[in-house]
Protein backbone atom coordinates (compact mmCIF):
# COMPACT_ATOMS: atom_id res chain seq x y z
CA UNK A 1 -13.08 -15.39 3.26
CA UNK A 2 -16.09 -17.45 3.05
CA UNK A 3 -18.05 -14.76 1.67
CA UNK A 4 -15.72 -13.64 -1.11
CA UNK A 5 -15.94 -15.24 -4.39
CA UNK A 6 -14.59 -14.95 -8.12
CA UNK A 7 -17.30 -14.74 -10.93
CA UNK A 8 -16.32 -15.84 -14.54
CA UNK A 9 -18.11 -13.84 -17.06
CA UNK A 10 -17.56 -14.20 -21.19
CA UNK A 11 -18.28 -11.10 -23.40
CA UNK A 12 -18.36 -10.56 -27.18
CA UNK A 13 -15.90 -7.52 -27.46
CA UNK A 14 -13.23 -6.30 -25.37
CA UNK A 15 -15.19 -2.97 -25.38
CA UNK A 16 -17.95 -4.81 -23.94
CA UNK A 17 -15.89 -6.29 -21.40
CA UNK A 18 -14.70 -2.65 -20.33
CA UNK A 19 -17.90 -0.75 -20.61
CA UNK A 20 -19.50 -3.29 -17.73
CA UNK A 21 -16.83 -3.73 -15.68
CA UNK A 22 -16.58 0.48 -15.51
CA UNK A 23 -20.22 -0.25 -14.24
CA UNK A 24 -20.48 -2.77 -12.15
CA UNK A 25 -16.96 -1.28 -9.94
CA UNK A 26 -18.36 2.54 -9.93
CA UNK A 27 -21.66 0.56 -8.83
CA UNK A 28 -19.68 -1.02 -5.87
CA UNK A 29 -20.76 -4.39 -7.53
CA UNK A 30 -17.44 -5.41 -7.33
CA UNK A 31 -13.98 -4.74 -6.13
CA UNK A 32 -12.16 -5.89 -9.06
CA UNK A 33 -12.58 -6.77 -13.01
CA UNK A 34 -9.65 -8.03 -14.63
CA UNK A 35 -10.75 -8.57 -18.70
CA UNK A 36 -8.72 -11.27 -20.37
CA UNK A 37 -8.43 -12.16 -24.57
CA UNK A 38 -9.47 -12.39 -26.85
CA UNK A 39 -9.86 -16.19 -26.50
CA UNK A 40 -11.29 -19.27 -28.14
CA UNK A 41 -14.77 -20.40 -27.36
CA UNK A 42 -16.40 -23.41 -28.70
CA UNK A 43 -20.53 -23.83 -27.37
CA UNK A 44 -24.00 -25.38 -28.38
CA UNK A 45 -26.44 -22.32 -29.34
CA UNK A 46 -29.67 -22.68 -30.93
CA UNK A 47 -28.78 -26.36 -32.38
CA UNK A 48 -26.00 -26.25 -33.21
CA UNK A 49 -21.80 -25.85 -32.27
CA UNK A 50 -20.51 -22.23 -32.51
CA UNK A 51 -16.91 -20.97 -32.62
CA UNK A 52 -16.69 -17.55 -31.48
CA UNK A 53 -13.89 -15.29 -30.40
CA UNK A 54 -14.75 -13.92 -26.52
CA UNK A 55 -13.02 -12.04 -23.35
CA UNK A 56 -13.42 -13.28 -20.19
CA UNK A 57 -14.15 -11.42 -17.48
CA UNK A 58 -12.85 -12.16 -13.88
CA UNK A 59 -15.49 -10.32 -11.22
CA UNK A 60 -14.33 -9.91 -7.46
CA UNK A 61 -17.28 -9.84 -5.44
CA UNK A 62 -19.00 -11.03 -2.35
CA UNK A 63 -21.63 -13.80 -1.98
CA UNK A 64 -23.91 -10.82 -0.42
CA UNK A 65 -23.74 -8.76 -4.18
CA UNK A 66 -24.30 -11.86 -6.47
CA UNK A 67 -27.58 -11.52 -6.96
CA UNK A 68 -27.62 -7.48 -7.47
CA UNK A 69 -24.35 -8.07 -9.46
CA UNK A 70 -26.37 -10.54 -11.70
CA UNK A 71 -29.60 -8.61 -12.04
CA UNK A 72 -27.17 -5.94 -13.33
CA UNK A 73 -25.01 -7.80 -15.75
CA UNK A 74 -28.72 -8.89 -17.08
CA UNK A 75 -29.55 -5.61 -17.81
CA UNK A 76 -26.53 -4.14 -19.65
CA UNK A 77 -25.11 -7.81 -20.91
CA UNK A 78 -25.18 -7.93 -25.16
CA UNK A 79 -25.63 -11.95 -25.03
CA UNK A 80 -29.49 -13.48 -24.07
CA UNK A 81 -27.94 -15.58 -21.34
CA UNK A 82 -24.91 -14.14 -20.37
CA UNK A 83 -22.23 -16.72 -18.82
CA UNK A 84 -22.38 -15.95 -14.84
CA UNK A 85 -20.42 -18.91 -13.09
CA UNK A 86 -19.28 -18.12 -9.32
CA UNK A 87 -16.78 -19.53 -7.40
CA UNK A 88 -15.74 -19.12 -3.27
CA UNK A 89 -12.66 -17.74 -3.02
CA UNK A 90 -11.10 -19.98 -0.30
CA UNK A 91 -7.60 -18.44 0.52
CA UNK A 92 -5.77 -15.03 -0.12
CA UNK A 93 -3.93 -12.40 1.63
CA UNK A 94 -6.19 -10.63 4.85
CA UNK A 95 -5.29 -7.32 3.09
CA UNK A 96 -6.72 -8.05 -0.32
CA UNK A 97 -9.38 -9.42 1.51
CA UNK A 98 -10.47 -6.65 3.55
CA UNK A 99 -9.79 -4.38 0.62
CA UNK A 100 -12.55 -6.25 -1.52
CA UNK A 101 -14.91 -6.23 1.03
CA UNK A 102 -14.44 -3.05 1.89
CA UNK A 103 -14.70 -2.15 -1.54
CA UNK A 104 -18.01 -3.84 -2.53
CA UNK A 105 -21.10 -2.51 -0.90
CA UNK A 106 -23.77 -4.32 0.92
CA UNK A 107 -27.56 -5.18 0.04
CA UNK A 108 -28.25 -2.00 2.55
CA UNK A 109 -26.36 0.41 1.06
């Protein structure tokens, strides 16, 4: 399970939150996008604290697709620097594991 890990990813809209995970699962980015909200968020931007209404987005993956996964949230993310925090994913059932990995595909595919 060591390679399997859990990205948290904010997004302005809820459409927003659909239209990339459609992408990044038909892109075998990742196995799984769950979309959550809308929700609360309180940041510094700029100078100053914003309150803005988000979705979070909660991105199956492995450790091998981060960096293709991130390059491509880049590219089709509305923010500048789009929140991309990832976390291992150190326990879970050996069928839902072998389905993610067998769902995501590898730097060589």
């Amino acid at each position: 399970m060591d390679d399997c890990i859990q990205v948290f990813m904010t997004v302005p809209t809820g459409q927003d939150g659909r239209r990339l995970a459609q992408a990044l699962v038909e892109e075998k980015l990742a196995a799984c996008i769950q979309v959550l909200g809308p929700m609360q968020s309180s940041f510094h931007w700029q100078g100053k604290v914003e309150i803005a209404a988000e979705y979070l987005c909660l991105i199956k993956t492995t450790s091998d697709a981060f960096d293709r996964l991130k390059d491509r949230v880049k590219e089709l993310h509305p923010y500048d620097v789009p929140e991309l925090i990832a976390v291992p994913i150190t326990a879970g059932s050996e069928e839902y594991i072998a389905w993610l990995k067998s769902s995501v595909s590898g730097p060589e595919s």
